[in-house]
PDB file of N, CA and C in Angstrom:
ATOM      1  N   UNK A   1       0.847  -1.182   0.000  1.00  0.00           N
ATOM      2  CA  UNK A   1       0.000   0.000   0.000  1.00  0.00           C
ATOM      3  C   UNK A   1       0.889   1.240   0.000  1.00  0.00           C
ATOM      4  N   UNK A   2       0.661   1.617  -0.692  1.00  0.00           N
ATOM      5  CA  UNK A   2       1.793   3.255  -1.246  1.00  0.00           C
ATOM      6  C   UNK A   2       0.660   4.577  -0.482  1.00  0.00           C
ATOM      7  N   UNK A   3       1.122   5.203   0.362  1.00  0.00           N
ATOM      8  CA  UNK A   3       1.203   6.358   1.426  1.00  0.00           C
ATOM      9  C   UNK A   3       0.889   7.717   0.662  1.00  0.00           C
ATOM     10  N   UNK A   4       1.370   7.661  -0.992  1.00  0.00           N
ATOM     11  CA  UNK A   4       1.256   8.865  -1.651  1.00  0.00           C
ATOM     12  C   UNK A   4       2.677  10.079  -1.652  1.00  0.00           C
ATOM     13  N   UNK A   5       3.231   9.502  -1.248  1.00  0.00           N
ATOM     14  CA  UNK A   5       4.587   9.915  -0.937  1.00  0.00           C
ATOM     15  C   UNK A   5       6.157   9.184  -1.652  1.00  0.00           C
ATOM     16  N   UNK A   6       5.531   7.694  -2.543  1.00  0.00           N
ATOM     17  CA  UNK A   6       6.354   7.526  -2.830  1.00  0.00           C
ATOM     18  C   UNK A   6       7.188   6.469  -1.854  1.00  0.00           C
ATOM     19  N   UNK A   7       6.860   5.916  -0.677  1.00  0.00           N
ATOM     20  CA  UNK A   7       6.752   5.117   0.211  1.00  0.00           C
ATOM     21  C   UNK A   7       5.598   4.206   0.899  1.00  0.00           C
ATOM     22  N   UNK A   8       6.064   2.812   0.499  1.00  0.00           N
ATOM     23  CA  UNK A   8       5.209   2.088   1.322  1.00  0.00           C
ATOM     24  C   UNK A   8       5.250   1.652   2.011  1.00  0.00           C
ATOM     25  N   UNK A   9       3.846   1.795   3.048  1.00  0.00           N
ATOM     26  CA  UNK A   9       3.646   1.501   4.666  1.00  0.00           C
ATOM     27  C   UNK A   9       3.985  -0.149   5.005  1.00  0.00           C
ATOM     28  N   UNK A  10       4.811  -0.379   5.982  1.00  0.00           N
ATOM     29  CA  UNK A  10       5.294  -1.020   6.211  1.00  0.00           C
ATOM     30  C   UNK A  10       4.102  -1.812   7.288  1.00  0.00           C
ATOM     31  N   UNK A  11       3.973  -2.914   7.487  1.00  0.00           N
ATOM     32  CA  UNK A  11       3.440  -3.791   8.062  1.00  0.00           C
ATOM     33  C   UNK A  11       4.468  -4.723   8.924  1.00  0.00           C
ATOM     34  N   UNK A  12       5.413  -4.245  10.135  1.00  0.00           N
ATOM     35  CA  UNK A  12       6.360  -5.358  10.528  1.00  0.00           C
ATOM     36  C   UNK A  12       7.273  -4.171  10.386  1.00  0.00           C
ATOM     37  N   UNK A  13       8.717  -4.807  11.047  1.00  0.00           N
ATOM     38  CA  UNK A  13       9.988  -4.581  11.458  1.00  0.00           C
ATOM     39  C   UNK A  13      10.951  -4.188  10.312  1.00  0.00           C
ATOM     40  N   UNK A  14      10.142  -4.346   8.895  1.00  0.00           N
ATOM     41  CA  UNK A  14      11.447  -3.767   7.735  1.00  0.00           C
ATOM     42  C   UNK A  14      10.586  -2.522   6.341  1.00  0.00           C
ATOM     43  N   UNK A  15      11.619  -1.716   6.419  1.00  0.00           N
ATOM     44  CA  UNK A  15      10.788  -1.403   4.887  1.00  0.00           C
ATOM     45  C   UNK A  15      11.828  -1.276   4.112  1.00  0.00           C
ATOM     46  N   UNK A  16      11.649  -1.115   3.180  1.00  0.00           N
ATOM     47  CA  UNK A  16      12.442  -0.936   1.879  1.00  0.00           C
ATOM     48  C   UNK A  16      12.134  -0.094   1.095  1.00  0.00           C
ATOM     49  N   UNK A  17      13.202   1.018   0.246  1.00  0.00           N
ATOM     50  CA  UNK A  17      12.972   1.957  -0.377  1.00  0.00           C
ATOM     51  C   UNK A  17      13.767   1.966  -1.455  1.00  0.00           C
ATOM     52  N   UNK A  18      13.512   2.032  -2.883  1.00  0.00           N
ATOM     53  CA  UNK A  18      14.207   1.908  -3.723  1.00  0.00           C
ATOM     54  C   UNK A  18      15.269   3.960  -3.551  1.00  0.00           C
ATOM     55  N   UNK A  19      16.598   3.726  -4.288  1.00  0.00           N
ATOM     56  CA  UNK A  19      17.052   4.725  -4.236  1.00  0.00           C
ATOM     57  C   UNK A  19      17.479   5.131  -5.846  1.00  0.00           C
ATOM     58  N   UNK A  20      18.752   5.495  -5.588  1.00  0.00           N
ATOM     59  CA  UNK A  20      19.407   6.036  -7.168  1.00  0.00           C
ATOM     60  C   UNK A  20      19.343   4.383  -8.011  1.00  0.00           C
ATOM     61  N   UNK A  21      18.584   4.949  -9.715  1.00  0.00           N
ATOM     62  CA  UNK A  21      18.577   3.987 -10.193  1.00  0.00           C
ATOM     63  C   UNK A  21      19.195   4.411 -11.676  1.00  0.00           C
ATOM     64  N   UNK A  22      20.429   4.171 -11.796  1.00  0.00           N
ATOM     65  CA  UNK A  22      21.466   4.641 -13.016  1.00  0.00           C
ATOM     66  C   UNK A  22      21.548   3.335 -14.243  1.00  0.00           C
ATOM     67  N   UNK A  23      21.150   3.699 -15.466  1.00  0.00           N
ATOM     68  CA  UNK A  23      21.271   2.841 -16.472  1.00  0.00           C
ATOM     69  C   UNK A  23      22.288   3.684 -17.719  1.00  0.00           C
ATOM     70  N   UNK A  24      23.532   2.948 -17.601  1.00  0.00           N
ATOM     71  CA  UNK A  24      24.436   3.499 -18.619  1.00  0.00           C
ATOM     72  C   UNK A  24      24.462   2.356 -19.834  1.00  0.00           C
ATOM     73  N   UNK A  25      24.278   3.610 -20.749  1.00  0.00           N
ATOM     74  CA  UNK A  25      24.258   2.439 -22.494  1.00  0.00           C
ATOM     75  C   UNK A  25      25.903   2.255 -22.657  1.00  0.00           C
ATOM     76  N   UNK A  26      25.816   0.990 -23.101  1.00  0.00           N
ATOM     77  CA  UNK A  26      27.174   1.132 -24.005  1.00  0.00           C
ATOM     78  C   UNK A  26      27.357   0.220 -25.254  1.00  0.00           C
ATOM     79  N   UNK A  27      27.065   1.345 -26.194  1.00  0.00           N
ATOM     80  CA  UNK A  27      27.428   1.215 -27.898  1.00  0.00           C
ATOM     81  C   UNK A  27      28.232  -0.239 -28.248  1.00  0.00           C
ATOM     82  N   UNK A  28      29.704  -1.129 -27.439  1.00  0.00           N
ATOM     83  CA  UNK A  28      30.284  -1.612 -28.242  1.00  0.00           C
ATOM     84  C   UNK A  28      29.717  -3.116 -27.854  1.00  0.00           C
ATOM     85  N   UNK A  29      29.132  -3.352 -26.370  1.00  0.00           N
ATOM     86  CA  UNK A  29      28.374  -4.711 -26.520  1.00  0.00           C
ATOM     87  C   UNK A  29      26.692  -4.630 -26.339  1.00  0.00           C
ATOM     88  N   UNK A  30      26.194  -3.289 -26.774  1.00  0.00           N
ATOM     89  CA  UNK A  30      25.110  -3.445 -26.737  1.00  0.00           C
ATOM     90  C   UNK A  30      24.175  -3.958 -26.139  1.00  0.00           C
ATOM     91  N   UNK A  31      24.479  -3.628 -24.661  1.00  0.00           N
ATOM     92  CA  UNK A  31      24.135  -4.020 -23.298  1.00  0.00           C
ATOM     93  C   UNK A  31      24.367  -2.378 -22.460  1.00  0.00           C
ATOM     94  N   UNK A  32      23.520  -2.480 -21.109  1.00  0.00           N
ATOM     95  CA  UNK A  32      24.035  -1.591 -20.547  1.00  0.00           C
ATOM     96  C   UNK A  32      23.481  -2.284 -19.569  1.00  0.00           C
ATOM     97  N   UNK A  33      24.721  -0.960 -18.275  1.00  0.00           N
ATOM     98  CA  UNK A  33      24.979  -1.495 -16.982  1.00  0.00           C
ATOM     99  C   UNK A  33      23.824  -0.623 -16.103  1.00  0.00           C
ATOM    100  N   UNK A  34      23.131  -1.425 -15.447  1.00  0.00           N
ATOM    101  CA  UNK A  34      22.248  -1.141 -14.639  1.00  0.00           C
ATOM    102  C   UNK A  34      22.417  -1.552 -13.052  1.00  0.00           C
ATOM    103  N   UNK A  35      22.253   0.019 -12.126  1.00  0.00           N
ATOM    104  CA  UNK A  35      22.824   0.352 -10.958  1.00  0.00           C
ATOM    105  C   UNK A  35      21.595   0.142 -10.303  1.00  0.00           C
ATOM    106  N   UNK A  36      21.003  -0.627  -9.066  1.00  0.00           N
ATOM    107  CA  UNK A  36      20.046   0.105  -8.512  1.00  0.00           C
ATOM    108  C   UNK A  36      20.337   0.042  -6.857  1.00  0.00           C
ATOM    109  N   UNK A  37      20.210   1.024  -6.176  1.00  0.00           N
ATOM    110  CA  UNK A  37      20.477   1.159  -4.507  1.00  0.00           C
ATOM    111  C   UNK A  37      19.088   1.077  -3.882  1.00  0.00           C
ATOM    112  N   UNK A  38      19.012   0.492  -3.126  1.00  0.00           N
ATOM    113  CA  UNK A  38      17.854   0.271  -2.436  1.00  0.00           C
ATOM    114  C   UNK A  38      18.487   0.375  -0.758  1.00  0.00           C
ATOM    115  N   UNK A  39      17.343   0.832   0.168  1.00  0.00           N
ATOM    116  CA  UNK A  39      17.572   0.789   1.416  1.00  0.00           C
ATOM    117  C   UNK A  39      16.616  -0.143   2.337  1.00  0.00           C
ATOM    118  N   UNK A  40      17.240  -1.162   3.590  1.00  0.00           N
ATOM    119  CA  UNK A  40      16.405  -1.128   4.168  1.00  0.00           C
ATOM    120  C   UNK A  40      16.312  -0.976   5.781  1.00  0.00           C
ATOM    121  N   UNK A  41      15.334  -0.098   6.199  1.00  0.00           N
ATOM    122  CA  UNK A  41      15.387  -0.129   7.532  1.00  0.00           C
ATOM    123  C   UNK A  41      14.354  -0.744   8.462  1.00  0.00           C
ATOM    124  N   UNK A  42      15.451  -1.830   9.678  1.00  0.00           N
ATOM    125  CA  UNK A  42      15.178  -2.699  10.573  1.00  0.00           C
ATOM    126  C   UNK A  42      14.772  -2.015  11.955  1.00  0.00           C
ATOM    127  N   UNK A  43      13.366  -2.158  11.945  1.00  0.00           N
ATOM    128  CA  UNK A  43      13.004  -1.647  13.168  1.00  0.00           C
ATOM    129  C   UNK A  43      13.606  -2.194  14.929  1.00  0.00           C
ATOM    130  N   UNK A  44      14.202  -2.344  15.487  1.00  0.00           N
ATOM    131  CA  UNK A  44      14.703  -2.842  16.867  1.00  0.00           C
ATOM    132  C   UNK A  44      13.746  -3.315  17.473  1.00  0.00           C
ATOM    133  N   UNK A  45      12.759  -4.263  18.513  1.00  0.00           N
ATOM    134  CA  UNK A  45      12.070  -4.321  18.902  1.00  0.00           C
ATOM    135  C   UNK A  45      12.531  -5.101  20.020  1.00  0.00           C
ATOM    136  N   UNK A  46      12.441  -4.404  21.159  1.00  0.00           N
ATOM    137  CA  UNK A  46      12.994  -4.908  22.796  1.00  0.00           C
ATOM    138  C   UNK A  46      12.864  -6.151  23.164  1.00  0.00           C
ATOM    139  N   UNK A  47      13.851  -6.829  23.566  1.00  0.00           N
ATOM    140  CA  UNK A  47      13.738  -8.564  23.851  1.00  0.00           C
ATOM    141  C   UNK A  47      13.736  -9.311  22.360  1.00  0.00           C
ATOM    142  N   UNK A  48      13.889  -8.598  21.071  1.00  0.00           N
ATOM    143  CA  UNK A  48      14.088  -9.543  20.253  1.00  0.00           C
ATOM    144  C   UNK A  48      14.602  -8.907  18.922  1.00  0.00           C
ATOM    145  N   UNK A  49      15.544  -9.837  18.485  1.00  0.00           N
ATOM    146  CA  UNK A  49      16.892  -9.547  17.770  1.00  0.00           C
ATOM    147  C   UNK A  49      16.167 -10.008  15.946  1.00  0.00           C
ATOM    148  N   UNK A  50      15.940  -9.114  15.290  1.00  0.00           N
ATOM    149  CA  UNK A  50      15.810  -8.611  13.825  1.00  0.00           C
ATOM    150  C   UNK A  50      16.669  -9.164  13.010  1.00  0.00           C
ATOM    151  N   UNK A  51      17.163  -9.857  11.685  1.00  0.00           N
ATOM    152  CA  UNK A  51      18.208  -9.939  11.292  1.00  0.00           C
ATOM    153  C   UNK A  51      17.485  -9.875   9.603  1.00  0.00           C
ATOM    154  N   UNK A  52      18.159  -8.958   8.781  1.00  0.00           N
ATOM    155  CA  UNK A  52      17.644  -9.006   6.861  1.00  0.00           C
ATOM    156  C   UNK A  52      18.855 -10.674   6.990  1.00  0.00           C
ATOM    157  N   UNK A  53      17.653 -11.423   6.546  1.00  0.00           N
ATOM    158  CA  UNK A  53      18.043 -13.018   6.061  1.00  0.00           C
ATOM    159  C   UNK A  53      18.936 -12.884   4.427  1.00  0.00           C
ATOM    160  N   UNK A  54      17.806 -11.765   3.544  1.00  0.00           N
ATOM    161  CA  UNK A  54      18.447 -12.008   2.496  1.00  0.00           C
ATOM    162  C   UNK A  54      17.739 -10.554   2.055  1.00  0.00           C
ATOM    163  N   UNK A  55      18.597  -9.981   0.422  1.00  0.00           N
ATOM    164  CA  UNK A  55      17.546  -8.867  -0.119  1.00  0.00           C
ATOM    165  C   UNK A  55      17.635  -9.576  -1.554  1.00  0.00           C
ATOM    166  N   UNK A  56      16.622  -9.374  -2.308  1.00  0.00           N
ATOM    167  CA  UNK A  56      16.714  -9.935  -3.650  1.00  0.00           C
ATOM    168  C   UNK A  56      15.922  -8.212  -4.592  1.00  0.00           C
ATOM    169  N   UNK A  57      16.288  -8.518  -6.125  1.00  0.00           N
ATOM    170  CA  UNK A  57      15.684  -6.961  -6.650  1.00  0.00           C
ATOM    171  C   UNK A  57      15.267  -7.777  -7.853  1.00  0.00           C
ATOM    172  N   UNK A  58      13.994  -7.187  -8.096  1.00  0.00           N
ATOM    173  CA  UNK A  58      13.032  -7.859  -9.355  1.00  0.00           C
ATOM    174  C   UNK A  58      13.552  -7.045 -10.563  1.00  0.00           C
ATOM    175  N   UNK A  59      13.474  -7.230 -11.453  1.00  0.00           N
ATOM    176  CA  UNK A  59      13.544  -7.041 -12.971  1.00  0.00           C
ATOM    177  C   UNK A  59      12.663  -7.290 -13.863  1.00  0.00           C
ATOM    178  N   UNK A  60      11.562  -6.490 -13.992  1.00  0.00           N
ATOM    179  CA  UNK A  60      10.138  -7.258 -14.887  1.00  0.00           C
ATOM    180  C   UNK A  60       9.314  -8.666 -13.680  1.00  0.00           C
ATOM    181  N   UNK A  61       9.587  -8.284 -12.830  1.00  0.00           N
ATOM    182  CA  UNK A  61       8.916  -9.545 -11.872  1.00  0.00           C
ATOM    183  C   UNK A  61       9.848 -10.909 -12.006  1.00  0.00           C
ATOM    184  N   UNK A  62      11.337 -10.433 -12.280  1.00  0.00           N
ATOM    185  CA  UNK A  62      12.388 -11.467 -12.051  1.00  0.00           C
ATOM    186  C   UNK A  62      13.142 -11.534 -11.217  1.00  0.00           C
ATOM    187  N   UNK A  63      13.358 -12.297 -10.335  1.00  0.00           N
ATOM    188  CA  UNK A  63      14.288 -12.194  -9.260  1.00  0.00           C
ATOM    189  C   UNK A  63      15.809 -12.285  -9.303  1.00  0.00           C
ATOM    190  N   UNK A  64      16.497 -11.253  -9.689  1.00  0.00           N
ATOM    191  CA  UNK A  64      18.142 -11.229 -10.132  1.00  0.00           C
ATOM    192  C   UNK A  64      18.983 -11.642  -9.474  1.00  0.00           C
ATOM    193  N   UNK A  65      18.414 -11.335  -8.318  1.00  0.00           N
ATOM    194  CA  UNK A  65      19.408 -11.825  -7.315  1.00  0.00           C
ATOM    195  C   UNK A  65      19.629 -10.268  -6.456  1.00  0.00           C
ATOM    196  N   UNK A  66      20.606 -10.526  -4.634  1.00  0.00           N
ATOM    197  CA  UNK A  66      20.601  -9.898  -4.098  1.00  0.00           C
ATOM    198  C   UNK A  66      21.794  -8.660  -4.335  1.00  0.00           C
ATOM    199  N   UNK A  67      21.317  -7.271  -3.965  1.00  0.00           N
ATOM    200  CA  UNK A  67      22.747  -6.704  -3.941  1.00  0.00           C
ATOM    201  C   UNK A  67      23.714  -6.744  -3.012  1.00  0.00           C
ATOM    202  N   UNK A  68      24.661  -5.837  -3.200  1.00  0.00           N
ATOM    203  CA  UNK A  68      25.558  -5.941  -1.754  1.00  0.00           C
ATOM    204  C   UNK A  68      25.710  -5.445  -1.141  1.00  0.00           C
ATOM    205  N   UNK A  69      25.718  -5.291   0.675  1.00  0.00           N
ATOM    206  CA  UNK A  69      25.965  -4.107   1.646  1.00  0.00           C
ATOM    207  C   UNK A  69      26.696  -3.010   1.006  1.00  0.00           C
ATOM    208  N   UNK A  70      26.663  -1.894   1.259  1.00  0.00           N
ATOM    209  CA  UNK A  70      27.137  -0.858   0.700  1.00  0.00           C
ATOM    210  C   UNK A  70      27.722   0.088   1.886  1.00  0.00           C
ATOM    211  N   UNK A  71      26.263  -0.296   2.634  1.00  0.00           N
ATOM    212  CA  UNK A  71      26.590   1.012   3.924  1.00  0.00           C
ATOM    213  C   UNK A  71      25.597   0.452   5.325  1.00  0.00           C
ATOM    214  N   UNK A  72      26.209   1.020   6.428  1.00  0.00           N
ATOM    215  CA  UNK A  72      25.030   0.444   7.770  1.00  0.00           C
ATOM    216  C   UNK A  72      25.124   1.357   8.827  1.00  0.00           C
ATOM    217  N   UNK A  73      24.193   1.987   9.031  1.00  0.00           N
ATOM    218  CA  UNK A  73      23.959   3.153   9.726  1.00  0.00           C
ATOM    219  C   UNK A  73      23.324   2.800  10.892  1.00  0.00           C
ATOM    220  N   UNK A  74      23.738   2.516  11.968  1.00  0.00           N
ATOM    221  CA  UNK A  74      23.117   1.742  13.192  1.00  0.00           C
ATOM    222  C   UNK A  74      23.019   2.802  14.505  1.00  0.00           C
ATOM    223  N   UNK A  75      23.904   4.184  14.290  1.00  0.00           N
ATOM    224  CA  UNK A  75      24.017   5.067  15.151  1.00  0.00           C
ATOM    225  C   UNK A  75      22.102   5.403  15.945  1.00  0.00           C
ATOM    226  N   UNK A  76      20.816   4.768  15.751  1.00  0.00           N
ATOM    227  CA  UNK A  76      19.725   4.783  16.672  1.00  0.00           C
ATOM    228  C   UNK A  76      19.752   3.878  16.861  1.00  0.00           C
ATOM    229  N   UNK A  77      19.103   3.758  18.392  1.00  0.00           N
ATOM    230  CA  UNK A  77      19.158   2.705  19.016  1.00  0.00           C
ATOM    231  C   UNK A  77      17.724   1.804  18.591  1.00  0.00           C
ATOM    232  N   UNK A  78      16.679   2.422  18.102  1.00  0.00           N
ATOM    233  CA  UNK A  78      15.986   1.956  17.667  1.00  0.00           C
ATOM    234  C   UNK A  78      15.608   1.364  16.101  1.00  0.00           C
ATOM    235  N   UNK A  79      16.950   1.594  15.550  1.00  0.00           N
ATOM    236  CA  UNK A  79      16.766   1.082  13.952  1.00  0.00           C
ATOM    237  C   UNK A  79      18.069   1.137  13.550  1.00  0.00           C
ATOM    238  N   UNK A  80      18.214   0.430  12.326  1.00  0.00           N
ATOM    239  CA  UNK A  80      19.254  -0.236  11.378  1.00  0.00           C
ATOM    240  C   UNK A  80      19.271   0.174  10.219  1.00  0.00           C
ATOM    241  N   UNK A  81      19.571   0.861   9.762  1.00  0.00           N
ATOM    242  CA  UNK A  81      19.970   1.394   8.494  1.00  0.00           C
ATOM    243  C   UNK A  81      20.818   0.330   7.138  1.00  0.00           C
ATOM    244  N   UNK A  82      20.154  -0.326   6.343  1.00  0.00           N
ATOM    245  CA  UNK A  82      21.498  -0.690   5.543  1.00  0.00           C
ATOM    246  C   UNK A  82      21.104  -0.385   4.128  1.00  0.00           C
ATOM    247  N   UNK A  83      22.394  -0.200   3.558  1.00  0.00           N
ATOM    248  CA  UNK A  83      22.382   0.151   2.295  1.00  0.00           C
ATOM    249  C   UNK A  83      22.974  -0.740   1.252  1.00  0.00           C
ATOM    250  N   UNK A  84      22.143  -1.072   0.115  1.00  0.00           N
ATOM    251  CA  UNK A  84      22.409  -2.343  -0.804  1.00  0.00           C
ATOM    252  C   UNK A  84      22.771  -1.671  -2.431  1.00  0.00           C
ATOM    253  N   UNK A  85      23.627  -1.637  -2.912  1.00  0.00           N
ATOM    254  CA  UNK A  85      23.763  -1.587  -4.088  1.00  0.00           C
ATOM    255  C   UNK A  85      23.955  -3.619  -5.037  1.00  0.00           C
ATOM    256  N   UNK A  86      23.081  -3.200  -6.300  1.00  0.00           N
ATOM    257  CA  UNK A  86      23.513  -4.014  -7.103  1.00  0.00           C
ATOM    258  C   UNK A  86      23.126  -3.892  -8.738  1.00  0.00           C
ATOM    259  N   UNK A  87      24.243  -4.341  -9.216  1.00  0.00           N
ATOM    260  CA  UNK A  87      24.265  -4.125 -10.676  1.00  0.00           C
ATOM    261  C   UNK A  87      24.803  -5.218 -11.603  1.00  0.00           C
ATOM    262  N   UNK A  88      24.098  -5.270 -12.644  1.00  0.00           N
ATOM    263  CA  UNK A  88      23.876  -6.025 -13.712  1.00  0.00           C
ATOM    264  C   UNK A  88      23.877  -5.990 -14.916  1.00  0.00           C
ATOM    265  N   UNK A  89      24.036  -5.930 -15.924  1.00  0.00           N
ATOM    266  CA  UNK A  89      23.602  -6.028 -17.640  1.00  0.00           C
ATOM    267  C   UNK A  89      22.100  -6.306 -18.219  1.00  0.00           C
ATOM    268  N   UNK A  90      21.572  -5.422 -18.861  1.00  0.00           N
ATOM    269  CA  UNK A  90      20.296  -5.534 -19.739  1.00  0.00           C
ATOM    270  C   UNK A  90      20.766  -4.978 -20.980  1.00  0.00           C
ATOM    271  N   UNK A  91      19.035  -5.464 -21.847  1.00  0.00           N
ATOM    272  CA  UNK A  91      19.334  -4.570 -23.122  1.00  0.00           C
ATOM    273  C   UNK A  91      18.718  -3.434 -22.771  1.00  0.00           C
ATOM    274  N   UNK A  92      19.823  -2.283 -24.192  1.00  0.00           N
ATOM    275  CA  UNK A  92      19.502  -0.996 -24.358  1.00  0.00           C
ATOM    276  C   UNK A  92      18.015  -0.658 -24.659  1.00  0.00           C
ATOM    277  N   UNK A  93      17.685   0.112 -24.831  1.00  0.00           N
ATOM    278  CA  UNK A  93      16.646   0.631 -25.730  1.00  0.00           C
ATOM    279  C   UNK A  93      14.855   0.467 -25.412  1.00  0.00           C
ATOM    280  N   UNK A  94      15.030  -0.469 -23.957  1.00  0.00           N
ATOM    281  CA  UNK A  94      13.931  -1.092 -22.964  1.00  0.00           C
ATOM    282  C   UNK A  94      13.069  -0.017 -21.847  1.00  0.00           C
ATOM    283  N   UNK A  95      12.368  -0.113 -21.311  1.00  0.00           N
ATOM    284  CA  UNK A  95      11.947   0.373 -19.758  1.00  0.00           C
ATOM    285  C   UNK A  95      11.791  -1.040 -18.890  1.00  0.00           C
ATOM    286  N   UNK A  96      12.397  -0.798 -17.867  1.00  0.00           N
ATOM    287  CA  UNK A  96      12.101  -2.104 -16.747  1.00  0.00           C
ATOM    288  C   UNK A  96      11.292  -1.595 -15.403  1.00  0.00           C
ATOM    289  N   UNK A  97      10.398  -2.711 -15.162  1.00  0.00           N
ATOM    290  CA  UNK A  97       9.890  -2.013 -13.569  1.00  0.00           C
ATOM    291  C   UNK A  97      10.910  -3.080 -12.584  1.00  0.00           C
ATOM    292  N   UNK A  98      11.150  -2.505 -12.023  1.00  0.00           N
ATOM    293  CA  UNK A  98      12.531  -2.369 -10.777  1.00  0.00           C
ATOM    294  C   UNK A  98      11.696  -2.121  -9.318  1.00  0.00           C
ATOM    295  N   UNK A  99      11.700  -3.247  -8.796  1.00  0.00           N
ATOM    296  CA  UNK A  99      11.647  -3.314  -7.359  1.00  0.00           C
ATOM    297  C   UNK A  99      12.672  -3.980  -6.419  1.00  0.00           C
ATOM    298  N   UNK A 100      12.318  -3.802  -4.951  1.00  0.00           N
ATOM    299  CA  UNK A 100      13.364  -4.656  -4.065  1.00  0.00           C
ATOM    300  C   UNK A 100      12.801  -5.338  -3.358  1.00  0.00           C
ATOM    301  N   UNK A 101      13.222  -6.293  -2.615  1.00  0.00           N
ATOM    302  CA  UNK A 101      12.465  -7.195  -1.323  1.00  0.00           C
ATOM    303  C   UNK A 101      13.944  -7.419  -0.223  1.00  0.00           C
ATOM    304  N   UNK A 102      13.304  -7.479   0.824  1.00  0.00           N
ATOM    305  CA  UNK A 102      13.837  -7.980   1.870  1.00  0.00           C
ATOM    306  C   UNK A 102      13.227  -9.157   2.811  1.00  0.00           C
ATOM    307  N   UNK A 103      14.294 -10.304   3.345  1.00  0.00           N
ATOM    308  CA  UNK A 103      13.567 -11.130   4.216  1.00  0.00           C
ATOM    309  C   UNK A 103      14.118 -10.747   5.381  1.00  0.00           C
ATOM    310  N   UNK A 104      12.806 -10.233   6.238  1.00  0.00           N
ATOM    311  CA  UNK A 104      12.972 -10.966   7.564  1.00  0.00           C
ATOM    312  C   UNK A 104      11.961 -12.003   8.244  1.00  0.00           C
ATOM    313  N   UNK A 105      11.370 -11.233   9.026  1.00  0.00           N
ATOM    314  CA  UNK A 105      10.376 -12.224   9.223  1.00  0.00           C
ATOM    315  C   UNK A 105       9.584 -13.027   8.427  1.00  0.00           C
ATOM    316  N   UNK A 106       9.320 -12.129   7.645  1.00  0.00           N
ATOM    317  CA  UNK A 106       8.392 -12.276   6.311  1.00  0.00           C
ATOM    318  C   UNK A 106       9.044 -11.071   5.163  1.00  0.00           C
ATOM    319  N   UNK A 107       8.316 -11.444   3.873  1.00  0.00           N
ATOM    320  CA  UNK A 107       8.588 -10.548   2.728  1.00  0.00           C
ATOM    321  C   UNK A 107       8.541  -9.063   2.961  1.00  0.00           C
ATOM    322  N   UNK A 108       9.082  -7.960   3.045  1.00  0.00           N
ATOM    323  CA  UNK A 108       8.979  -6.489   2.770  1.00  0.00           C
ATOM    324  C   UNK A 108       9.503  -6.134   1.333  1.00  0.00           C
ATOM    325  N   UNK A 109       8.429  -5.673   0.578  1.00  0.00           N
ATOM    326  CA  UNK A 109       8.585  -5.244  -0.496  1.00  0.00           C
ATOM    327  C   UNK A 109       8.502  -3.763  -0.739  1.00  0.00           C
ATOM    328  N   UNK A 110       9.791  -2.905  -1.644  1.00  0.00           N
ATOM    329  CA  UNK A 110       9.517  -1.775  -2.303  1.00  0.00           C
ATOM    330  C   UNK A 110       8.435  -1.425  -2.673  1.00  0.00           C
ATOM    331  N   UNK A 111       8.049  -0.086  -3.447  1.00  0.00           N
ATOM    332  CA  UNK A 111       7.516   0.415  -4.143  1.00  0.00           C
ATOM    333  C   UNK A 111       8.534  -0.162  -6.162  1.00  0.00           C
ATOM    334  N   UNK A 112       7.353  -0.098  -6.701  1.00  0.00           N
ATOM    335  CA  UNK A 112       7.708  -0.484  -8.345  1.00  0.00           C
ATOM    336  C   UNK A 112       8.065   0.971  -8.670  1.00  0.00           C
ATOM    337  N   UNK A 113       9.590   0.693  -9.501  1.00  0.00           N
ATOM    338  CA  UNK A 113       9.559   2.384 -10.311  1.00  0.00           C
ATOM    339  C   UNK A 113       9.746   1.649 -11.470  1.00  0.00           C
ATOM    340  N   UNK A 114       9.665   2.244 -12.663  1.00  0.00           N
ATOM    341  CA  UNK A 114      10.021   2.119 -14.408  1.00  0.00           C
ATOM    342  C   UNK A 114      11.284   2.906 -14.199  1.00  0.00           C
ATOM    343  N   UNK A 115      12.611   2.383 -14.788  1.00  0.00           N
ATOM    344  CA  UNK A 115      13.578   3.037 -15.208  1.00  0.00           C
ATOM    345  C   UNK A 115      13.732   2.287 -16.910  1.00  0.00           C
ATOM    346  N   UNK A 116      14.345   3.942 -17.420  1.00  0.00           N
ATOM    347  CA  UNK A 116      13.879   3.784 -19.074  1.00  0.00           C
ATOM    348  C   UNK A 116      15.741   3.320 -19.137  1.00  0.00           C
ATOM    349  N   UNK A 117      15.778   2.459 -20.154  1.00  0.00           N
ATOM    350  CA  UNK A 117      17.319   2.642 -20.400  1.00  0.00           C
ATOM    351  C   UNK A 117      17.214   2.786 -21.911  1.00  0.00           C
ATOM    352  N   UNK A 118      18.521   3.907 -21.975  1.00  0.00           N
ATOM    353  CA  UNK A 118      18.520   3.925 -23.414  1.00  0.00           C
ATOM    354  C   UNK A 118      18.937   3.898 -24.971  1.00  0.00           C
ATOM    355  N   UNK A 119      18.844   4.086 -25.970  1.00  0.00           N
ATOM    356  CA  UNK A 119      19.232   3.081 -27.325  1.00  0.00           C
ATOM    357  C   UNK A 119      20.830   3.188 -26.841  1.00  0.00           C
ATOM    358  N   UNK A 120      21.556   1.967 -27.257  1.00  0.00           N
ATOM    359  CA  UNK A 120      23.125   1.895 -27.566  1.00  0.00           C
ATOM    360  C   UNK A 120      23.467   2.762 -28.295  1.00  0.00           C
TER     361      UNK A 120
END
């Protein structure tokens, strides 16, 4: 459920937010490299210990696989900050809808954006 802001309401201990999503063409293999950062933050909840099991990022409703820690911002005592970059190869000349997921307890899913990539 999307808030209208561009964030969705979280149900449970994680949300996820898609961030910078960079698609560079390149002319000589006619592929380009596609960046996407996603965040997610782990709510703390007293007497019991939170852990992201795994993050995976869709591609057209494909599961690519997870990115990689980037960054972890733990300075509140009540939440976890981490930051996931991951990148891959598509074709040029496409739009993809681009989401993220996280496991913890259960599934927390992004918001869907379209990033356009474009001709080689």
């Amino acid at each position: 459920m999307v808030d209208g802001k561009g964030k969705t309401e979280s149900k449970g201990p994680a949300q996820v937010e898609l961030g910078e999503i960079i698609c560079v063409p390149d002319s000589a293999s006619m592929q380009a490299t596609l960046t996407v950062r996603y965040t997610v933050t782990l709510v703390k909840t007293p007497g019991f210990e939170e852990n992201i099991f795994s993050t995976h990022v869709y591609i057209n409703d494909v599961d690519v696989g997870g990115g990689t820690s980037e960054s972890t911002d733990a300075t509140r005592a009540d939440q976890v900050v981490v930051t996931y970059v991951w990148t891959g190869s598509v074709a040029c000349g496409a739009t993809y809808k681009i989401k993220a997921k996280a496991l913890v307890t259960g599934p927390f899913y992004s918001d869907e954006v379209d990033k356009e990539c474009g001709a080689c």
